[in-house]
Each structure stands twice: as structure tokens, then as C-alpha cells.
N, C-alpha and C. Protein backbone atom coordinates (compact mmCIF):
# COMPACT_ATOMS: atom_id res chain seq x y z
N UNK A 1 -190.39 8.34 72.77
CA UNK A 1 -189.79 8.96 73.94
C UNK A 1 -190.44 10.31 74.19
N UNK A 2 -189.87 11.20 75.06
CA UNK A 2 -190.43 12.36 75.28
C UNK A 2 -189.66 13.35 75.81
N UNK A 3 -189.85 14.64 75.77
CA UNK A 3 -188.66 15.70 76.70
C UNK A 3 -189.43 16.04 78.03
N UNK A 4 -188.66 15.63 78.90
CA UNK A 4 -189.13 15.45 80.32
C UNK A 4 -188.20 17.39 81.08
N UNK A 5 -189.02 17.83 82.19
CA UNK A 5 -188.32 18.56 82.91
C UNK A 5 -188.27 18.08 84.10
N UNK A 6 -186.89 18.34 85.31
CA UNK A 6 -186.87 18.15 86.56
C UNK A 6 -188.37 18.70 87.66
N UNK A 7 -188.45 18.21 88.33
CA UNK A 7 -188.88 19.12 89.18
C UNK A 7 -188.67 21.23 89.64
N UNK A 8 -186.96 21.06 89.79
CA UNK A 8 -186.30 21.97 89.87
C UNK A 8 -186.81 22.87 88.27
N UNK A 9 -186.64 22.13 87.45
CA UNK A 9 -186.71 23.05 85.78
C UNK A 9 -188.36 23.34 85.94
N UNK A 10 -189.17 22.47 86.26
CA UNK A 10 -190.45 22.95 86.27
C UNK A 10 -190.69 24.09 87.06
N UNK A 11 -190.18 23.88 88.57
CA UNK A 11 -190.33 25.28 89.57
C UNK A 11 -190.26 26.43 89.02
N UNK A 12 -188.93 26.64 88.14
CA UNK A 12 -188.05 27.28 87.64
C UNK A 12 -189.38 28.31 86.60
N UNK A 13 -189.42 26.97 85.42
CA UNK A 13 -189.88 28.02 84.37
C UNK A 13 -191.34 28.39 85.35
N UNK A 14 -192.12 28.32 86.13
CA UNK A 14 -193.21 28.17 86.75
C UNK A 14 -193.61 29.22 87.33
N UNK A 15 -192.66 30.03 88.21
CA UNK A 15 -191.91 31.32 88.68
C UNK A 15 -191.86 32.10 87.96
N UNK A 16 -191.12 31.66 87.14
CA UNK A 16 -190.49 32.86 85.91
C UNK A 16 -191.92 33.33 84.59
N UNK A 17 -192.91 32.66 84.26
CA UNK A 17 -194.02 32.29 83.89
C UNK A 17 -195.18 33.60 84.86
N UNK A 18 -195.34 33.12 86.27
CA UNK A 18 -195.68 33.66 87.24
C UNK A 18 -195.60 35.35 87.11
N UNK A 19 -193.82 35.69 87.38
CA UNK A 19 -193.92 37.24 87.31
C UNK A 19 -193.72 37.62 86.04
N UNK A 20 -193.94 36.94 84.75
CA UNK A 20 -193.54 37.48 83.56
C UNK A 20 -195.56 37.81 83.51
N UNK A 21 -196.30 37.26 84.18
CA UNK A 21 -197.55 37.45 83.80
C UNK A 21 -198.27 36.57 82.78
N UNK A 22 -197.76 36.09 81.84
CA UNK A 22 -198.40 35.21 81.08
C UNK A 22 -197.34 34.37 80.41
N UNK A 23 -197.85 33.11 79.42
CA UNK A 23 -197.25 32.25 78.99
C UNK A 23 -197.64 30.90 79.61
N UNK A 24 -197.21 30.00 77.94
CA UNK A 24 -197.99 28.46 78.67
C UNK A 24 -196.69 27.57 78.64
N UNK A 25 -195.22 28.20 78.86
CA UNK A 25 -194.62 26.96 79.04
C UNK A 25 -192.65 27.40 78.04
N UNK A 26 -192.17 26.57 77.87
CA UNK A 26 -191.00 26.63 76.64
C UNK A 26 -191.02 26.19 75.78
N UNK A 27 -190.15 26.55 74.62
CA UNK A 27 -190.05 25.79 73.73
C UNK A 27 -188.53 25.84 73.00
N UNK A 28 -188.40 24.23 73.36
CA UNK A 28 -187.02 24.08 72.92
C UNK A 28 -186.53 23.58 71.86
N UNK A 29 -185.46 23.66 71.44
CA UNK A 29 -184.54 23.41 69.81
C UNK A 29 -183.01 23.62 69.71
N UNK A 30 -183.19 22.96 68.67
CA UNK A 30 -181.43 23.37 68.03
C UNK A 30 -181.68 24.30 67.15
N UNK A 31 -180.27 24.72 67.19
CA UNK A 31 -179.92 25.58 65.81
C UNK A 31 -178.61 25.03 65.85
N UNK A 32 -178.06 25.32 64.15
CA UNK A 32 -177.15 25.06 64.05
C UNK A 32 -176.17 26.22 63.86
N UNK A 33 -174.68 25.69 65.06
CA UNK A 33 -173.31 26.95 65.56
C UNK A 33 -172.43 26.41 66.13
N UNK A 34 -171.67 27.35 66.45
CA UNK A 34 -170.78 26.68 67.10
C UNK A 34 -169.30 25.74 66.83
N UNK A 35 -168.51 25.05 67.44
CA UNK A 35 -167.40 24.24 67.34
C UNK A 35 -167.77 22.67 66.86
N UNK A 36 -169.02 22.37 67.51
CA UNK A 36 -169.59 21.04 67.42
C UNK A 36 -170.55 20.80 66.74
N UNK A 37 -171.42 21.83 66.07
CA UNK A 37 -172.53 21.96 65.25
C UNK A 37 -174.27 22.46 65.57
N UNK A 38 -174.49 21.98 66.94
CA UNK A 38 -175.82 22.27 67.51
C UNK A 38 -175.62 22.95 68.87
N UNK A 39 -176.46 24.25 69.10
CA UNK A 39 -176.59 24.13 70.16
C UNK A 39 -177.87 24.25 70.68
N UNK A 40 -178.25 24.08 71.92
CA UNK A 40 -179.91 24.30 72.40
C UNK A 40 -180.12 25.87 72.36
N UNK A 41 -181.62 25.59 72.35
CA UNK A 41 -182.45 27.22 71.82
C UNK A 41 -183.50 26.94 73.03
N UNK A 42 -183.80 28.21 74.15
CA UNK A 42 -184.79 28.00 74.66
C UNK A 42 -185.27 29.02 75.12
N UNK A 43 -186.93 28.91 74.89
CA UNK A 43 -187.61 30.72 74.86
C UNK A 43 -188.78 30.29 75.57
N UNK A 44 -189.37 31.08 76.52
CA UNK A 44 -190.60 31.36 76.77
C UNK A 44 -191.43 31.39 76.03
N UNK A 45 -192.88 30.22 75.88
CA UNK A 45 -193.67 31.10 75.09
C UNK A 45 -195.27 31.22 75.33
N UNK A 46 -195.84 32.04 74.40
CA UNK A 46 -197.08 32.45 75.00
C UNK A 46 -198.17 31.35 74.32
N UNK A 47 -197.66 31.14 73.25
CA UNK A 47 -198.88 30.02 72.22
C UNK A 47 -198.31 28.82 71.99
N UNK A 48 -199.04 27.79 71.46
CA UNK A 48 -198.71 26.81 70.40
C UNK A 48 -199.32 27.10 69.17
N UNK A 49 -197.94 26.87 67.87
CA UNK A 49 -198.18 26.84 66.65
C UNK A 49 -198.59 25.76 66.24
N UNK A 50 -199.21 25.45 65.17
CA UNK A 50 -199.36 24.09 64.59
C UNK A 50 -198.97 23.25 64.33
N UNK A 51 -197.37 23.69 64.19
CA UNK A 51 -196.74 22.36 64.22
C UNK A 51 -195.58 21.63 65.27
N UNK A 52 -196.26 22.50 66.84
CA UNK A 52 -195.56 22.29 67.30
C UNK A 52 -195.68 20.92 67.74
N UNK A 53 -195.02 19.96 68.83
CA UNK A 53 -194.94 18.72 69.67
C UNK A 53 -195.31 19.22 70.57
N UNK A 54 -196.20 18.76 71.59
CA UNK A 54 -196.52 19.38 73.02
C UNK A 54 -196.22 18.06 73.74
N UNK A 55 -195.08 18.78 74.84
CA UNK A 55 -194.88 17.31 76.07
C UNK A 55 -195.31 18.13 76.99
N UNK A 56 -196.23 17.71 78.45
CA UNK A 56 -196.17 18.34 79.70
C UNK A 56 -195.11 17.30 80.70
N UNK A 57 -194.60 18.25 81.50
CA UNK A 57 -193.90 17.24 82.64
C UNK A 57 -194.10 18.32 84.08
N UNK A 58 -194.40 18.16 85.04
CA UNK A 58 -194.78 18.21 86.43
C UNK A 58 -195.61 19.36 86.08
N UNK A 59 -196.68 19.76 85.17
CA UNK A 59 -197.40 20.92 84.78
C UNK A 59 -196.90 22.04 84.38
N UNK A 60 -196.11 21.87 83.30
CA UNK A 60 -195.13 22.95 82.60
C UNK A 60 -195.27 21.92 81.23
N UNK A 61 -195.92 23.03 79.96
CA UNK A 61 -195.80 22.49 78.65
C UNK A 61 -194.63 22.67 78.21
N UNK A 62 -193.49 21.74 77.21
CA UNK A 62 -192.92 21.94 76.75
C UNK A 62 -192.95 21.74 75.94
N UNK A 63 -192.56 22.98 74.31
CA UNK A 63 -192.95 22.91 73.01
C UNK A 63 -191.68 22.29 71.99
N UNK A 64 -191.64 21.36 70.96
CA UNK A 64 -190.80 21.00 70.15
C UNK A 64 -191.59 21.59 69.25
N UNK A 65 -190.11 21.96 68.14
CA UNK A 65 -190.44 21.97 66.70
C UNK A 65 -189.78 20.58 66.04
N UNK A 66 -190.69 19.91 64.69
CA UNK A 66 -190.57 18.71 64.49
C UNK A 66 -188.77 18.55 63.75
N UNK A 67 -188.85 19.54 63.25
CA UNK A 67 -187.25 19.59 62.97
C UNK A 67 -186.33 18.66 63.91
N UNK A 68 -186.56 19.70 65.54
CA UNK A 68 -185.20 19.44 66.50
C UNK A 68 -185.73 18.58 67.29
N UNK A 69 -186.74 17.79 67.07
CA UNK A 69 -187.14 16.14 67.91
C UNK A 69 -186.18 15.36 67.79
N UNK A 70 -185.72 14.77 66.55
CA UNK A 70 -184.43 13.85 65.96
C UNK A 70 -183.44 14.12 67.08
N UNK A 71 -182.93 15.51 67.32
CA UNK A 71 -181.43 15.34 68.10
C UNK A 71 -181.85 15.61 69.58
N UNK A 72 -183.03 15.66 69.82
CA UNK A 72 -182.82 16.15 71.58
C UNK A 72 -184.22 15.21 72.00
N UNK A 73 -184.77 13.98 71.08
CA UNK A 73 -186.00 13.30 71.74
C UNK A 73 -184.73 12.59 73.18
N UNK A 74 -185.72 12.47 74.60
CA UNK A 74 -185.07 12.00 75.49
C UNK A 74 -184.55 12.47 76.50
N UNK A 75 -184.46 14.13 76.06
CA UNK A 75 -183.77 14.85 76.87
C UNK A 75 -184.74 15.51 77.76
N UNK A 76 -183.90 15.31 79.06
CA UNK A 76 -184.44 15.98 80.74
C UNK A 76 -183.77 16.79 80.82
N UNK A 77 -184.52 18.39 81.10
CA UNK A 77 -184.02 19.63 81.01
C UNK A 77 -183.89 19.60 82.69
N UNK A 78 -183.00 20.20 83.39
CA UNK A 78 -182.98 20.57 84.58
C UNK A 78 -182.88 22.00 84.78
N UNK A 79 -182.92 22.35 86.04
CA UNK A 79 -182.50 23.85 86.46
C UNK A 79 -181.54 23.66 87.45
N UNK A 80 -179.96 23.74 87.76
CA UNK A 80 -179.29 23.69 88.31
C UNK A 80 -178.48 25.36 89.04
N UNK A 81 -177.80 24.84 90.21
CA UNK A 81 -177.43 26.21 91.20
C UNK A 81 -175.73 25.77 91.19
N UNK A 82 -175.06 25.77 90.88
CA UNK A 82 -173.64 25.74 91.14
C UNK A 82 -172.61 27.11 91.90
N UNK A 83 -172.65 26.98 93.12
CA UNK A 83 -171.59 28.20 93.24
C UNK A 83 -172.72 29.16 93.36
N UNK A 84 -172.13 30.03 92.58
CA UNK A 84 -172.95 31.56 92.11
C UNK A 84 -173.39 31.33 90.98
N UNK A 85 -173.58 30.35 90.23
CA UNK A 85 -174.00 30.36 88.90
C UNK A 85 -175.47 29.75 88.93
N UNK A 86 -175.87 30.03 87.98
CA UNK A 86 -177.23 29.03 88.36
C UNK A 86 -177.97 29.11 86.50
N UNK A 87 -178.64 27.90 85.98
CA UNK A 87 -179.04 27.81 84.84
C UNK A 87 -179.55 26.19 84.34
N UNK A 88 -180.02 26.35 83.20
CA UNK A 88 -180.72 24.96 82.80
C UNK A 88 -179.16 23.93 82.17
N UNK A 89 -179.57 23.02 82.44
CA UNK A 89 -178.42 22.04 82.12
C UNK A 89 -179.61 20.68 81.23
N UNK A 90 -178.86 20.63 80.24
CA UNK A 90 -179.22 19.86 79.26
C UNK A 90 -179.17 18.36 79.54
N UNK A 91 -179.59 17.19 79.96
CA UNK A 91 -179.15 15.90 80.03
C UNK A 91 -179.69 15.15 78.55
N UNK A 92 -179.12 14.89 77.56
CA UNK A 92 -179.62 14.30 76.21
C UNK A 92 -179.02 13.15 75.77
N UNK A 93 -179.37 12.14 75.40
CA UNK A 93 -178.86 10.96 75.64
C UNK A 93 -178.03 10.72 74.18
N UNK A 94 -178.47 12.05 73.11
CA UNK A 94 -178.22 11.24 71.74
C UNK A 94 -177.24 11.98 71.70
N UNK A 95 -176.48 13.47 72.62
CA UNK A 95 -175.08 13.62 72.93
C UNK A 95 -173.73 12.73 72.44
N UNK A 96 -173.10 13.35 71.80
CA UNK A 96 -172.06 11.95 71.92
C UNK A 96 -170.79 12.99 71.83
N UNK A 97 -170.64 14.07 71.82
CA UNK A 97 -169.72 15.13 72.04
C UNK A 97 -170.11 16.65 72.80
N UNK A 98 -169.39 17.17 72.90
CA UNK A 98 -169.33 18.72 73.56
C UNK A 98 -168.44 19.21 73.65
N UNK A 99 -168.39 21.05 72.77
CA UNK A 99 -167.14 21.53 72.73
C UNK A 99 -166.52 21.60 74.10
N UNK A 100 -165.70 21.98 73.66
CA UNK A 100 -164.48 22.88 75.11
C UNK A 100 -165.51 24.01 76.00
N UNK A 101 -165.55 24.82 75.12
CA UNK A 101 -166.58 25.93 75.88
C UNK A 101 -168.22 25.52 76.92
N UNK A 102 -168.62 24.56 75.87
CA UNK A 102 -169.66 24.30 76.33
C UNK A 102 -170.71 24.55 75.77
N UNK A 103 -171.11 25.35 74.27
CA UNK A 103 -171.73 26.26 73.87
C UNK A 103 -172.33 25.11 72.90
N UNK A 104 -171.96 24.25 72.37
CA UNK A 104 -172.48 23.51 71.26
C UNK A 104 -171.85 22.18 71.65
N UNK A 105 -173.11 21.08 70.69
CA UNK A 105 -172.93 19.63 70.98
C UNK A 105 -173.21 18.89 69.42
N UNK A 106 -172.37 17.72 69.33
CA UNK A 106 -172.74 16.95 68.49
C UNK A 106 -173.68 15.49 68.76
N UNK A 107 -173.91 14.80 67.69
CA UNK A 107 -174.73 13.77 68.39
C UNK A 107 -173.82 12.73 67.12
């Protein structure tokens, strides 16, 4: 499988990439917190390490560490606008819970 971004999530980090001046993309993960045990980790970054996973989706690299492949292979990152709010929304298929808050997920 692979970690795919929306269109919208690609624009997104693409922009943000743009006026930050440099960088080749994100890189996403778990850590473990929270009510439910995992939650997502996601940073700008400027390199790939060696052991990272490299997926591209609409020309935006996205970096895994081999650790957090297991709980989030599959997952389509979006960039969503709700209201006044606006942020990345997780779609992960190996989900099978989510606290109350929202802050952490189990699989």
C-alpha cells in the first residue's frame, strides 16, 4: 500500500513549503499518548534520512519512518476548511477507535 495526499493536502503543504523557502515535503508518524494510545506526528522537512520510506503523491514527498508504516500504511492525508477551522484530517483505514477529544487513535 502507500500514504497518499489529497490534492487539497498537496496544495497545502506546497504553499507552506513555498513561503517557508525550502524543504522537500513531510514526514509523518505516530507516537505513542494520549486516551487511545497513538497519535499522528507531522513536520516539515528539509532531508531524507536513511531510513526513511519515501511516497510522492500529486508532487509532494511524503516521508515514513519504518516503525509507524504498520499503523498508518493506507492512509490519505487531507487538508480540510470547516467553519473557521481549517487543518489536516487523517483518513486511515487500520483506525478502529478514536478518543472523545480527538487527539489519539487506536488500531
Amino acid at each position: 500500500m502507500a500514504i497518499t495526499l489529497t490534492e487539497a493536502a498537496a496544495r497545502h503543504v506546497g504553499r507552506y513549503l513555498t513561503r517557508r523557502g525550502k524543504g522537500i515535503g513531510v514526514r509523518l508518524g505516530v507516537k505513542t499518548t494520549g486516551c487511545s494510545g497513538l497519535a499522528y506526528k507531522l513536520e516539515y522537512v528539509d532531508s531524507v534520512e536513511a531510513e526513511d520510506i519515501v511516497f510522492e503523491s500529486h508532487g509532494v514527498k511524503v516521508l515514513i519512518d519504518p516503525k509507524s508504516l504498520a499503523y498508518i500504511d493506507g492512509t490519505e492525508l487531507d487538508f480540510v476548511r470547516e467553519g473557521l477551522n481549517e487543518g489536516f484530517k487523517f483518513h486511515n483505514p487500520n483506525e478502529r477507535d478514536r478518543c472523545g477529544c480527538g487527539e489519539s487513535f487506536r488500531i
